[in-house]
Protein backbone atom coordinates (compact mmCIF):
# COMPACT_ATOMS: atom_id res chain seq x y z
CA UNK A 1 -7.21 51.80 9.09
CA UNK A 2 -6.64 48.69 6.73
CA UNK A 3 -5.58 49.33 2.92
CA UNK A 4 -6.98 46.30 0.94
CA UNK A 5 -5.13 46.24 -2.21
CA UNK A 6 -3.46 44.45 -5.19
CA UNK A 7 0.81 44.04 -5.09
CA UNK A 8 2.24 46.39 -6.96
CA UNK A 9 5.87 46.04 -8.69
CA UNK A 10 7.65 47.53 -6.02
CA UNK A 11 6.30 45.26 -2.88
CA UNK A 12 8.00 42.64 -4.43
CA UNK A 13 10.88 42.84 -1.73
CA UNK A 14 7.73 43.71 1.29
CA UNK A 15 5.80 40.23 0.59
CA UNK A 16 9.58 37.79 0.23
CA UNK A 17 9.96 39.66 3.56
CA UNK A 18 7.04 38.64 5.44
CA UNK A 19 6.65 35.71 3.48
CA UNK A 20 9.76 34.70 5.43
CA UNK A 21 9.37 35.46 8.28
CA UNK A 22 6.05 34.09 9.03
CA UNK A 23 6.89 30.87 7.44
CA UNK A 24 10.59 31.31 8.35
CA UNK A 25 12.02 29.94 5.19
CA UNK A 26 13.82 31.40 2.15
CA UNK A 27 10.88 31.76 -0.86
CA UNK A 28 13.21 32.61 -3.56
CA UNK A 29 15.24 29.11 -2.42
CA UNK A 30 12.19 27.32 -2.19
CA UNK A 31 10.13 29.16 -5.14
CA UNK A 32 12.43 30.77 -7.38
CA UNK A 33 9.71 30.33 -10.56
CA UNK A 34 7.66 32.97 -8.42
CA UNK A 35 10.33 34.99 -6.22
CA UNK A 36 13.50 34.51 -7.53
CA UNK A 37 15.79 38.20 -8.50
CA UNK A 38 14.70 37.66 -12.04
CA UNK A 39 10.57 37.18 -11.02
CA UNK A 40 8.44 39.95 -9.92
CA UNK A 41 5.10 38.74 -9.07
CA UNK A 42 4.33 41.22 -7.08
CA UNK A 43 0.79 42.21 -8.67
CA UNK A 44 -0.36 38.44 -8.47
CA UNK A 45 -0.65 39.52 -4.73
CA UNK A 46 -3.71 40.97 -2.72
CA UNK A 47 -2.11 42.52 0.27
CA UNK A 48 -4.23 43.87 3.60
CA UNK A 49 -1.63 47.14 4.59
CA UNK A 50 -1.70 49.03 7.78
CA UNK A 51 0.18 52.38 8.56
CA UNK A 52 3.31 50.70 8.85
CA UNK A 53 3.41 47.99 6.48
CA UNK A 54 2.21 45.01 5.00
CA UNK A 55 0.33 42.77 7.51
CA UNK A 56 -1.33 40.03 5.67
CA UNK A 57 -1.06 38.65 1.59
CA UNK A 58 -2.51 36.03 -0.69
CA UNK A 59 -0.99 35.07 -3.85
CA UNK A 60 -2.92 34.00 -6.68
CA UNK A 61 -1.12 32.81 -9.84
CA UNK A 62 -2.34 31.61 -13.23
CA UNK A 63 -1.88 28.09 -13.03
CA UNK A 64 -3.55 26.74 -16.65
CA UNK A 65 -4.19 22.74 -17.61
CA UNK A 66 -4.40 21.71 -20.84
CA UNK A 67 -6.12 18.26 -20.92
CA UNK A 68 -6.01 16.42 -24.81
CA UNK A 69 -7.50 19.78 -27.20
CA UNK A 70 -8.89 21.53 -24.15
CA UNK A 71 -7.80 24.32 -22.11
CA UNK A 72 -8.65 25.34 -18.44
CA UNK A 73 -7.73 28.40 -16.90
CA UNK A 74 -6.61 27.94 -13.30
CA UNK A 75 -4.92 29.71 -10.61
CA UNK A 76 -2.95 28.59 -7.58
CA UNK A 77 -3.11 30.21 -4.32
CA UNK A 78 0.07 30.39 -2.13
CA UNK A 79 1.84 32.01 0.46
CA UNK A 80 -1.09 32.72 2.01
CA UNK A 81 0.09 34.46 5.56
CA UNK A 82 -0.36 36.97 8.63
CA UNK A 83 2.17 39.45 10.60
CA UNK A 84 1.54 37.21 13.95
CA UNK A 85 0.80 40.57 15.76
CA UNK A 86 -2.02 41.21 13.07
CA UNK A 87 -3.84 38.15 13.81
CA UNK A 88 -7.73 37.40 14.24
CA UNK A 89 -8.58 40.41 12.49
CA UNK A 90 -10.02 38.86 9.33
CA UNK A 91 -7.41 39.07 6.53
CA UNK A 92 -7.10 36.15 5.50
CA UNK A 93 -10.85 35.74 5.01
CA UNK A 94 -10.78 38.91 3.32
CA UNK A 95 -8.03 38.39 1.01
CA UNK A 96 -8.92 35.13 0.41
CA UNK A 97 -12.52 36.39 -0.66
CA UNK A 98 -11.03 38.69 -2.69
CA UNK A 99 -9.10 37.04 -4.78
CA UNK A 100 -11.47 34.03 -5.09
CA UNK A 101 -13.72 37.14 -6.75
CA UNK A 102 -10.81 38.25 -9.16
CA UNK A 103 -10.98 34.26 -10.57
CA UNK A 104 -14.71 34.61 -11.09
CA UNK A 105 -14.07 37.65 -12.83
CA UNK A 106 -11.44 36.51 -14.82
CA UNK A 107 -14.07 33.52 -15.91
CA UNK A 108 -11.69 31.06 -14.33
CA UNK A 109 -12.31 26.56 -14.46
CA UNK A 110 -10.50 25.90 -11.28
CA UNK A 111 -8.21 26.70 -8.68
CA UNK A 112 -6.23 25.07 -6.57
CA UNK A 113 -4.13 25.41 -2.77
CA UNK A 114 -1.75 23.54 -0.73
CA UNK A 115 -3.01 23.96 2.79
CA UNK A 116 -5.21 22.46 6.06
CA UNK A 117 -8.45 20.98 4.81
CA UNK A 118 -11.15 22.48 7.09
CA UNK A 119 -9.37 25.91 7.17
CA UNK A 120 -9.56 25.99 3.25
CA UNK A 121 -13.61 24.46 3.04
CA UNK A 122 -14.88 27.36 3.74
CA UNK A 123 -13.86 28.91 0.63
CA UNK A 124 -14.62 26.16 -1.95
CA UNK A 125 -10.98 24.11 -2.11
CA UNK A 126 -11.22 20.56 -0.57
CA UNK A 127 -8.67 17.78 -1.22
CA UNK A 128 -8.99 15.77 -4.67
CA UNK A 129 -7.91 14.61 -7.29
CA UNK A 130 -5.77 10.97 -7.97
CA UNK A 131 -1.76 10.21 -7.88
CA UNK A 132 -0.57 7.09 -8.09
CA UNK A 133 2.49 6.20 -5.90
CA UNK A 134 4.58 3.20 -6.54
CA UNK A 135 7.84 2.14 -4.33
CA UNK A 136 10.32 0.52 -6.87
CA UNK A 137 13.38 -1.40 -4.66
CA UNK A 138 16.40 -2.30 -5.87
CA UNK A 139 15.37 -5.84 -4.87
CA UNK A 140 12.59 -5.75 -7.08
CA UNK A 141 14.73 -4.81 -9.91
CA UNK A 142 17.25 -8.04 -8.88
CA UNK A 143 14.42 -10.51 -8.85
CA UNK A 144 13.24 -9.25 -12.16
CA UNK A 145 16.67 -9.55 -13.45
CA UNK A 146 16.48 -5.70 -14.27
CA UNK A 147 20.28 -4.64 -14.31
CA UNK A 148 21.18 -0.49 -15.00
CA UNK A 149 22.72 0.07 -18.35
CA UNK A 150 25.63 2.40 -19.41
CA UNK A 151 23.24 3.31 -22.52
CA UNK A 152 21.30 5.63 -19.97
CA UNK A 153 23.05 9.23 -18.77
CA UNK A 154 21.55 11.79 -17.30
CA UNK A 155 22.60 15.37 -17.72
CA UNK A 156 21.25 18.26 -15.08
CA UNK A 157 19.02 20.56 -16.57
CA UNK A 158 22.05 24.09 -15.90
CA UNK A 159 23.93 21.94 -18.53
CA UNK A 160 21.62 22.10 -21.42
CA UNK A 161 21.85 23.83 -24.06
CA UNK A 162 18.82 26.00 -25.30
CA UNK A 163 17.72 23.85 -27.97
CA UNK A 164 18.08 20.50 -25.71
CA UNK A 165 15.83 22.64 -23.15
CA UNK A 166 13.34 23.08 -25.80
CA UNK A 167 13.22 19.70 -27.00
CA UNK A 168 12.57 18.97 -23.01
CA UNK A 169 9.81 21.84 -22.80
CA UNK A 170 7.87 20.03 -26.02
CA UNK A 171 7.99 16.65 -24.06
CA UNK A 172 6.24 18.26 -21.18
CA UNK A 173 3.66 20.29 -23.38
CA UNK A 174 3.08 16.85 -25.36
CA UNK A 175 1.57 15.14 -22.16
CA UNK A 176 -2.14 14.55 -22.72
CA UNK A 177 -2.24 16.90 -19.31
CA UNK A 178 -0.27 19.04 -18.29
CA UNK A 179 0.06 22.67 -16.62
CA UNK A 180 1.58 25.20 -18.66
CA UNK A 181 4.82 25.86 -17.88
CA UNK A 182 6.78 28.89 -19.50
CA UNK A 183 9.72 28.40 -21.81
CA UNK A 184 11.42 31.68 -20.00
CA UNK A 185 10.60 30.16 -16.69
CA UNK A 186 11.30 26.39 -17.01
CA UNK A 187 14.15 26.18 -14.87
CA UNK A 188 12.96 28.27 -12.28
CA UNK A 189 9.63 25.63 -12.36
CA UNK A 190 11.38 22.65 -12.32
CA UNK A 191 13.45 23.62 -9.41
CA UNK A 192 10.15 24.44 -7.46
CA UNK A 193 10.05 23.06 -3.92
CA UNK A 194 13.58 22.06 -3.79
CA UNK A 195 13.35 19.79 -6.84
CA UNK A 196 16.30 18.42 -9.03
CA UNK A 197 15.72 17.67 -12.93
CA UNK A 198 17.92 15.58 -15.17
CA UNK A 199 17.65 15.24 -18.82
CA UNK A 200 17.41 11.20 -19.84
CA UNK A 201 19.96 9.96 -22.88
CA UNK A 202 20.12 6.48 -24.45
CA UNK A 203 22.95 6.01 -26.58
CA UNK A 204 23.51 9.69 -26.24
CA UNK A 205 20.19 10.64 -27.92
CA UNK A 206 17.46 12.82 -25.91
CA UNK A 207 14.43 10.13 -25.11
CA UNK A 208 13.16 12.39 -21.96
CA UNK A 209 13.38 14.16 -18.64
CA UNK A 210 13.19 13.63 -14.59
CA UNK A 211 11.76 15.47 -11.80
CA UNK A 212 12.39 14.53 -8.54
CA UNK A 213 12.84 15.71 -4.86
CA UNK A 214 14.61 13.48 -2.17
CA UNK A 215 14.08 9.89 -3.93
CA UNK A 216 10.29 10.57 -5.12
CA UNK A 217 9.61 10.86 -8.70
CA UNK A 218 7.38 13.59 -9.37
CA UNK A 219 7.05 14.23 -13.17
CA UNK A 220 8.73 12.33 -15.58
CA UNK A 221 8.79 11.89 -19.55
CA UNK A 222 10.24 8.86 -21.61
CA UNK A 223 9.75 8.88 -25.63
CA UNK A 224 8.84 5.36 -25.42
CA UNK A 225 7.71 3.22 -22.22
CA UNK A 226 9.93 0.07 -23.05
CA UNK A 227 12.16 2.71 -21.63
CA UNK A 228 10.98 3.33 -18.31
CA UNK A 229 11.90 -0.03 -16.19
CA UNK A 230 15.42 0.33 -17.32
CA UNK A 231 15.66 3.75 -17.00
CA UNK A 232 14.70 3.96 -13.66
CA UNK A 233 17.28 1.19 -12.74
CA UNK A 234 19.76 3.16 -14.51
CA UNK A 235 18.78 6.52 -12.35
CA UNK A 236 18.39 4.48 -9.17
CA UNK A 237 21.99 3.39 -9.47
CA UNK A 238 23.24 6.89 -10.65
CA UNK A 239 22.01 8.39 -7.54
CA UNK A 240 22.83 5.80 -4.93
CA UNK A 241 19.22 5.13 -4.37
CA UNK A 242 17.92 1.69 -2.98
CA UNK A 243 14.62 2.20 -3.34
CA UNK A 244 12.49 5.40 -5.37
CA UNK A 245 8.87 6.28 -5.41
CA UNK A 246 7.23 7.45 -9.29
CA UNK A 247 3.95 9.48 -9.30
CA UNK A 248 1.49 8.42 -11.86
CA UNK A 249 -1.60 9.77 -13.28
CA UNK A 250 -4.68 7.72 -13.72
CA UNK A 251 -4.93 8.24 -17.36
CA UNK A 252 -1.49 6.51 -17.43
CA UNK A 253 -2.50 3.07 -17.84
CA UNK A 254 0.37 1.36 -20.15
CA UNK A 255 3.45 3.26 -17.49
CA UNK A 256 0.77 1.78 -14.56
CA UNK A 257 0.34 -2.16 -15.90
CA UNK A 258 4.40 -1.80 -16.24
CA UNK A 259 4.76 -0.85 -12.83
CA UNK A 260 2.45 -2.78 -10.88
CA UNK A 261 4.28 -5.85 -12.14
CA UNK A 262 7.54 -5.11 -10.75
CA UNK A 263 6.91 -2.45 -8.21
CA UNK A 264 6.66 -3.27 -4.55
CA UNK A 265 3.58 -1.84 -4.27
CA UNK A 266 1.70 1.45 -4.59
CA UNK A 267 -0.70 3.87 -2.58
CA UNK A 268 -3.00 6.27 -3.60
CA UNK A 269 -2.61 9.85 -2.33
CA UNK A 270 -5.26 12.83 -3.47
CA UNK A 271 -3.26 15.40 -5.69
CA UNK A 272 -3.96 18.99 -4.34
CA UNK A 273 -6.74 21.32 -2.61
CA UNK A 274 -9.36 21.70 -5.60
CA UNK A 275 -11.85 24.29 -5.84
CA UNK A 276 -14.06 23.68 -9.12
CA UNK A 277 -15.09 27.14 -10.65
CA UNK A 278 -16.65 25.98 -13.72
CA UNK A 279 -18.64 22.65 -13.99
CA UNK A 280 -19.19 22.33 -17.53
CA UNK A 281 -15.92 23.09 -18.51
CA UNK A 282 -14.24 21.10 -15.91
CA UNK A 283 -16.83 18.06 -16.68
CA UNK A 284 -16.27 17.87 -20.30
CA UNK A 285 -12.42 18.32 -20.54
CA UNK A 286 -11.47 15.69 -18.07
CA UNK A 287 -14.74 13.14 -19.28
CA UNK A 288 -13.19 13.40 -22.61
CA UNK A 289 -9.47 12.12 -21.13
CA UNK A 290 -11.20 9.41 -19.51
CA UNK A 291 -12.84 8.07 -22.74
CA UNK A 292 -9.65 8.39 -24.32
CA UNK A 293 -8.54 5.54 -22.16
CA UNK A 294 -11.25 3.42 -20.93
CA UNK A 295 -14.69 1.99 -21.99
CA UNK A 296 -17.74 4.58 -20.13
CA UNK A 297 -21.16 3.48 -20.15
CA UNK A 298 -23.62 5.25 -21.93
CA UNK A 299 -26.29 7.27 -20.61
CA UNK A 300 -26.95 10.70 -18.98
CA UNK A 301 -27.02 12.27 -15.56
CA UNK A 302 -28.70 15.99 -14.44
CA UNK A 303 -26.29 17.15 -11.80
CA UNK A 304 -27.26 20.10 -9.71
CA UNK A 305 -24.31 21.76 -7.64
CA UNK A 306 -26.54 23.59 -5.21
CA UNK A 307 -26.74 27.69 -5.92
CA UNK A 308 -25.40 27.12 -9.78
CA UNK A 309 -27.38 25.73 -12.62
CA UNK A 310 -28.22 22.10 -13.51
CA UNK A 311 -26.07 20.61 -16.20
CA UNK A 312 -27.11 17.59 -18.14
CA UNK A 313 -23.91 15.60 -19.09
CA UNK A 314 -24.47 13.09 -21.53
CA UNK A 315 -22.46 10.43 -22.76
CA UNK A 316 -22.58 8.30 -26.35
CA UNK A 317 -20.49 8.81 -29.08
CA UNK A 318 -19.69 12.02 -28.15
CA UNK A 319 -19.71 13.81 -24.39
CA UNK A 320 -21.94 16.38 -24.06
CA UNK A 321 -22.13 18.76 -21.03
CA UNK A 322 -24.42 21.13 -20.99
CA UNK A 323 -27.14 23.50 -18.88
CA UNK A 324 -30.23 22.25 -18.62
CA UNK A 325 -34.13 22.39 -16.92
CA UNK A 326 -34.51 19.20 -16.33
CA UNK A 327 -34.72 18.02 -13.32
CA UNK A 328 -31.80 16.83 -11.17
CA UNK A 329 -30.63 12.98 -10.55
CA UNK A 330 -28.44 14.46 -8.07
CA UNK A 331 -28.03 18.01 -6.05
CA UNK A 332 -25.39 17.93 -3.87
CA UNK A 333 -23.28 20.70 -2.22
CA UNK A 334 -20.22 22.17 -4.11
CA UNK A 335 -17.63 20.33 -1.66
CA UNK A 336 -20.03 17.31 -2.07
CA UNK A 337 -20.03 17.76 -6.01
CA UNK A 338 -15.79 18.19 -6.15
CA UNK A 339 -15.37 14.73 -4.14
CA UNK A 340 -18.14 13.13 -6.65
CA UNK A 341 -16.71 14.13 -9.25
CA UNK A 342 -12.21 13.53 -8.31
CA UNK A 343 -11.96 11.74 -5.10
CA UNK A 344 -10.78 8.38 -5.50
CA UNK A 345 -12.76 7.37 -2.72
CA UNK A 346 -16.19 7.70 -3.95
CA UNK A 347 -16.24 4.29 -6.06
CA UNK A 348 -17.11 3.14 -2.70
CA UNK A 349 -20.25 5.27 -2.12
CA UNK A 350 -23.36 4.92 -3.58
CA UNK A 351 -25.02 8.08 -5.24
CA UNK A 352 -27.90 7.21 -7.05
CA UNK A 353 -29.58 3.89 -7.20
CA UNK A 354 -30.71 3.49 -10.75
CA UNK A 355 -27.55 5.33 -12.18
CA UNK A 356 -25.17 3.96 -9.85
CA UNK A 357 -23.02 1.72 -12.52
CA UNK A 358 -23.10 4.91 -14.84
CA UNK A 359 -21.50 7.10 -11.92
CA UNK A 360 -18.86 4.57 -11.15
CA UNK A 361 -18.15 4.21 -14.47
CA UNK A 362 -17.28 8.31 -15.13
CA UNK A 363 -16.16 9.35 -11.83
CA UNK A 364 -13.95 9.77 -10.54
CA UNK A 365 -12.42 12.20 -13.51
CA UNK A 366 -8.66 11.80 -14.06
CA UNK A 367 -7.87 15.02 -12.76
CA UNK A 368 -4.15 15.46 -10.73
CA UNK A 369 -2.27 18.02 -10.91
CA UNK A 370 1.88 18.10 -10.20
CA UNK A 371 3.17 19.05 -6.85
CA UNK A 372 6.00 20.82 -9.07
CA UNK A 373 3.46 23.45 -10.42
CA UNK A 374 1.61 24.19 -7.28
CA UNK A 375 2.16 26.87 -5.46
């Protein structure tokens, strides 16, 4: 008989086990924020247990965004795996289920997954959302005439002291979005997925912070963007690098005009698995980022996700999102809806002849989120 049932304190050592062995790596290596000696997330898990053990677990985690004055409650799903001699017996499908039911109850916006597209569908997460890659080379810095400076150190983030660290914990919580990340656990989440973080000095004063795994760039603060270019050539040298890839958001659009005049080029990758719990929300908290950097035309739309209600979103002076009666300009399907709303893609598809330039004008939403918070 099969136990289905939430982690309690002392699985904690059960689920690193199998953890490991099914995806024969070392978690609290590779995730010390959630499995490290000093974590015990043990609860955040929904477990399937036979007589003689643990067989199958999904993690959920609270995984929050705060985008400008608004807050979204999220939760990342991870180290979702099966005892390979408990397979095709539906626990995954179950666990999954049940913790996607858990996030309704907890009146959660989002959610989000790393994990095979098709496989994840059929509960609600598709790929979405918009990062911004761009390849700096140490022959674009030559031609530009872009030297590295002694002004710029770098300091590893084991050598700060605590109020340096929370200097650095401000900078990432003064982002106009970002994922919370815990002062107690900021160390552990910065190292995440094998990732290496510096503190940035000029002239031995504290202008900002690195994240980065291999040569890729994946969250980064400077106090002032005149400091970025040299910065990076600064860092590049540092760490023997010949050539370095930054991660931008959308929303970033003074760090992105910087770039793409130097840079050797970019690509656009989608951020993360996205499964959209809460339209409205959702809608109006990333709407409002996007008017906070570009021009959107004026007008309203009636979406309908099929099997939830129809929302009017309406934007003028001020966005409004809200349920409504009305009819719908569009119903489409809720994987349909996420890609309308955060795949970079759709630009090129047409929705909705008479509101066509509206759509292209508000989606997609600025919504990424950072490979160092996912789980």
């Amino acid at each position: 008989m099969t136990l289905y049932r939430k982690g309690l304190s002392n699985d904690q050592e059960a689920i690193i086990h199998l953890g490991n062995y099914v995806f024969d790596t070392d978690f609290p290596a590779l995730l010390p924020k959630l499995y490290s000696p000093s974590v015990n997330t043990a609860t955040s898990h929904f477990l399937a247990e036979e007589e003689d053990g643990i067989k199958a677990l999904v993690g959920s985690f609270p995984l929050d965004l705060h985008v400008l004055d608004y807050d979204l409650k999220g939760f990342g799903i991870g180290t979702v795996c099966v005892d390979p001699d408990a397979r095709s017996k539906g626990y995954m499908k179950q666990l999954m289920t049940n913790a996607l039911a858990e996030m309704h109850e907890e009146k959660a916006d989002f959610a989000v997954l790393g994990g095979q597209k098709q496989r994840y569908e059929y509960f609600g997460f598709t790929p979405s959302g918009t990062h911004l890659n761009f390849t700096l080379t140490a022959t674009n810095l030559r031609h530009h005439h872009i030297v590295a400076s002694p002004n710029f150190t770098f300091k590893s983030f084991d050598a700060l002291d605590t109020p340096t660290l929370s200097c650095i914990h401000k900078m990432h919580h003064s982002k106009p979005l970002f994922s919370t990340r815990s002062f107690q656990n900021f160390i552990s989440i910065c190292r995440s997925w094998k990732s290496e973080s510096f503190a940035i000095y000029n002239k031995n004063e504290l202008c900002g912070y690195v994240l980065y795994k291999n040569n890729c760039i994946e969250d980064f603060y400077v106090s002032h963007s005149d400091l970025l270019i040299p910065a990076l050539a600064s860092l590049m040298q540092t760490l023997s690098w010949n050539e370095c890839t930054i991660c931008l958001n959308t929303y970033e659009t003074t760090l992105i005009k910087l770039l793409i005049n130097i840079c050797e080029g970019y690509t656009t990758r989608l951020s993360t698995c996205l499964n959209i719990l809460n339209y409205q929300n959702f809608i109006n908290a990333f709407l409002n980022l996007k008017k906070s950097y570009t021009a959107l035309e004026k007008g309203h739309l009636v979406l309908e996700v099929q099997g939830t209600e129809n929302l009017l979103i309406e934007v003028g002076e001020n966005i409004n999102v809200m349920p409504t009666t009305l009819e719908a300009d569009l119903s489409l399907t809720h994987l349909e809806a996420t890609h309308l709303l955060c795949d970079p893609l759709q630009v090129y598809i047409d929705y909705h002849h008479e509101k066509n330039r509206l759509i292209k004008s508000w989606f997609p939403l600025p919504f990424a989120f950072c490979s160092i918070d996912n789980v």
